[in-house]
C-alpha atoms as a PDB file:
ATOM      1  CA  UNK A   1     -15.071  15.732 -32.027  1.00  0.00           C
ATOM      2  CA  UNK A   2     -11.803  14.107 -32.247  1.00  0.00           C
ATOM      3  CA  UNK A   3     -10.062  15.719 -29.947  1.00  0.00           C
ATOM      4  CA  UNK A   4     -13.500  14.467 -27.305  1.00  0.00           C
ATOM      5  CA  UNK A   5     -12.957  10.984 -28.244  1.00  0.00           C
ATOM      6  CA  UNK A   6      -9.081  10.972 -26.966  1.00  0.00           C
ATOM      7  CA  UNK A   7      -9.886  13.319 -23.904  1.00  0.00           C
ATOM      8  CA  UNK A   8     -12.307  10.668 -22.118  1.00  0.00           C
ATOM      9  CA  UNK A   9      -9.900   7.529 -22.093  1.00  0.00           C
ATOM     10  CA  UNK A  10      -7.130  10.281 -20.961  1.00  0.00           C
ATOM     11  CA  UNK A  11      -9.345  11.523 -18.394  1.00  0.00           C
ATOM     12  CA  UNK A  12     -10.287   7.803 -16.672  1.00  0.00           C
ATOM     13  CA  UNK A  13      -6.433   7.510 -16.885  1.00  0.00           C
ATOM     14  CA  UNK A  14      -5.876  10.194 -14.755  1.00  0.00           C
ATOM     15  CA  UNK A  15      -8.601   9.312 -12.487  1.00  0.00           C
ATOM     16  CA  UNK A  16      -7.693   5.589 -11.892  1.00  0.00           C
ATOM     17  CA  UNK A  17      -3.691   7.267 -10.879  1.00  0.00           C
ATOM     18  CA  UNK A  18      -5.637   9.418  -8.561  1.00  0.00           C
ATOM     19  CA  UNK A  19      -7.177   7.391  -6.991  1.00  0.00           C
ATOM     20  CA  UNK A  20      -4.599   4.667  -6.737  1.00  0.00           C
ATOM     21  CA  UNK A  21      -2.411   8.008  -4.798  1.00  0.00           C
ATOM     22  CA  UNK A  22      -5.447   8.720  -2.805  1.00  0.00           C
ATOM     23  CA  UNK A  23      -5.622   5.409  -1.451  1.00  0.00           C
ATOM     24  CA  UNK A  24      -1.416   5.265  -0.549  1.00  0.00           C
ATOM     25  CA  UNK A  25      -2.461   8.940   1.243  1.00  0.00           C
ATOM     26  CA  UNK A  26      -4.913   6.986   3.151  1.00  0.00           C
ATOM     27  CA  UNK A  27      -2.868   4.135   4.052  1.00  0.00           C
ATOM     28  CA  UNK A  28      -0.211   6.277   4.728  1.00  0.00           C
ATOM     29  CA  UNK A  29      -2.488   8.890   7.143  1.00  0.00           C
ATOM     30  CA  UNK A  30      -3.773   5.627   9.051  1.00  0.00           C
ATOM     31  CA  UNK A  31       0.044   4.712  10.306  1.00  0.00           C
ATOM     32  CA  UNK A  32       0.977   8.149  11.000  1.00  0.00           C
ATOM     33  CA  UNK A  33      -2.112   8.311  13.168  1.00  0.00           C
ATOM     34  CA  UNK A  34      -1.764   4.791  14.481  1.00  0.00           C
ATOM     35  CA  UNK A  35       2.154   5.970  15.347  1.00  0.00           C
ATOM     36  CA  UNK A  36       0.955   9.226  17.250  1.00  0.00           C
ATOM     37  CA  UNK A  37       2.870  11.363  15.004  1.00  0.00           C
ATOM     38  CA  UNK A  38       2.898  15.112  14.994  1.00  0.00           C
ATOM     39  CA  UNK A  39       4.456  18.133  13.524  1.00  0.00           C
ATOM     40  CA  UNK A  40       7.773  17.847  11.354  1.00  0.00           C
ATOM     41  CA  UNK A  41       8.111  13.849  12.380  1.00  0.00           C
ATOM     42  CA  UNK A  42       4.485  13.262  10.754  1.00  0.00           C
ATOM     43  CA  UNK A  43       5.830  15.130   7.203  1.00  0.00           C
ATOM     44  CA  UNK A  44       8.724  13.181   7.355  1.00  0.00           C
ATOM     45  CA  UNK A  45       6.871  10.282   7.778  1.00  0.00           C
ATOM     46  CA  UNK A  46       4.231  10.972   5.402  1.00  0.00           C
ATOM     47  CA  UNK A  47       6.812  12.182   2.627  1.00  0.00           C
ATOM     48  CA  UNK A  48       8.974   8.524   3.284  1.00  0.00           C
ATOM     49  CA  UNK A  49       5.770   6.848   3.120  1.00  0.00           C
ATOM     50  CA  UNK A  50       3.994   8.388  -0.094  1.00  0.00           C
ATOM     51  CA  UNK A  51       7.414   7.581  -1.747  1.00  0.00           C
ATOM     52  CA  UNK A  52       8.442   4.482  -1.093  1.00  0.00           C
ATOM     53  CA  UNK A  53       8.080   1.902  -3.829  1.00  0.00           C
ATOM     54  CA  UNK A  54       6.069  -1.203  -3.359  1.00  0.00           C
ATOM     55  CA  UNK A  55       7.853  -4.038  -2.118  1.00  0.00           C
ATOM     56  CA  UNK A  56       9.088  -6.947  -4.887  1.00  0.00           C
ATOM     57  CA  UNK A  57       6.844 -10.051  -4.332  1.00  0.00           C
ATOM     58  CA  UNK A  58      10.090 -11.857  -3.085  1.00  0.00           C
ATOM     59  CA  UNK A  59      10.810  -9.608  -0.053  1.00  0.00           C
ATOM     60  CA  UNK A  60       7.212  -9.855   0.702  1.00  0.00           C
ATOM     61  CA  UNK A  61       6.979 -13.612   0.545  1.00  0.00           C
ATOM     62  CA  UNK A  62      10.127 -13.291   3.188  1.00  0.00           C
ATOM     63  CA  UNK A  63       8.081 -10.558   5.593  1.00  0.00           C
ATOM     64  CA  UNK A  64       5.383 -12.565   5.721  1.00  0.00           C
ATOM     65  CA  UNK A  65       7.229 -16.316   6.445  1.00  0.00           C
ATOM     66  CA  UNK A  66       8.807 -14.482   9.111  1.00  0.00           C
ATOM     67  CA  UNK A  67       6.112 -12.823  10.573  1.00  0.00           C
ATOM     68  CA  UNK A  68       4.290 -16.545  10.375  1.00  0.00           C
ATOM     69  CA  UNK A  69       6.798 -18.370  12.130  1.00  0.00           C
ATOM     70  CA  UNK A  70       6.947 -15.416  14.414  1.00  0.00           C
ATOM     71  CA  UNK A  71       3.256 -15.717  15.171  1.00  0.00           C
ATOM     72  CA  UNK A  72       4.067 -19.887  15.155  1.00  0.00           C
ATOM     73  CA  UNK A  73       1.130 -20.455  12.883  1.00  0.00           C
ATOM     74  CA  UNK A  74       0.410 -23.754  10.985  1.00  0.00           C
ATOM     75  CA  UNK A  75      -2.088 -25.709   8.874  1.00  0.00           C
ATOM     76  CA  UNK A  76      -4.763 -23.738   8.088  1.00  0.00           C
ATOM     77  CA  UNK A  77      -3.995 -20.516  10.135  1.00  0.00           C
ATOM     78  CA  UNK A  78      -1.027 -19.879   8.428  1.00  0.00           C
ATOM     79  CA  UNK A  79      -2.175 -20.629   5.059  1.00  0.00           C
ATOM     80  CA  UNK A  80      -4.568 -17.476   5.289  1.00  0.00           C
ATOM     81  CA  UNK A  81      -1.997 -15.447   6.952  1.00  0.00           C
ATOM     82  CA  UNK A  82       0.046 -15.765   3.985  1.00  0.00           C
ATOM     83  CA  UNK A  83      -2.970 -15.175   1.210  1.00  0.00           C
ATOM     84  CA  UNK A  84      -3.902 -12.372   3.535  1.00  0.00           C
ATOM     85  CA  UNK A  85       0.047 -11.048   4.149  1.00  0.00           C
ATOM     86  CA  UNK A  86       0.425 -11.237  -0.006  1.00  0.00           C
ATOM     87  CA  UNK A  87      -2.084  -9.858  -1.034  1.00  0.00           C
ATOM     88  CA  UNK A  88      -1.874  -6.709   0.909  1.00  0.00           C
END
């Protein structure tokens, strides 16, 4: 009975972490697929992309200014560019 009571919190664990790597597979999937990629350029793709690490909310904010002023958005339009471009 214990040992039941520490299994279930163990077990969500393990399913949130799934699910979290399911999700990067997906994301991951979409660009190769969105990049045309096939054969031994898709794995390598697909092996750099599972492993990268999550950019630091400072090189972020820096991707996204640039890709606002490259877009030349203001007021309002580039306001939910950014929330949209941080959040993601």
């Amino acid at each position: 009975m214990v040992a039941a009571c520490f299994a279930l919190p163990l077990t969500a664990l393990a399913q949130d972490k799934m699910s979290a790597q399911q999700s990067k597979m997906a994301t991951c999937n979409k660009e190769a697929a969105g990049k045309n990629l096939k054969g031994d350029e898709r794995k390598a793709f697909m092996s750099a992309c599972l492993s990268a690490k999550k950019p630091s909310q400072q090189d972020k904010m820096t991707t996204c200014n640039k890709e606002a002023g490259d877009k030349k958005l203001q007021g309002d339009a580039r306001k939910k560019f950014m929330s949209d471009c941080l959040s993601a």
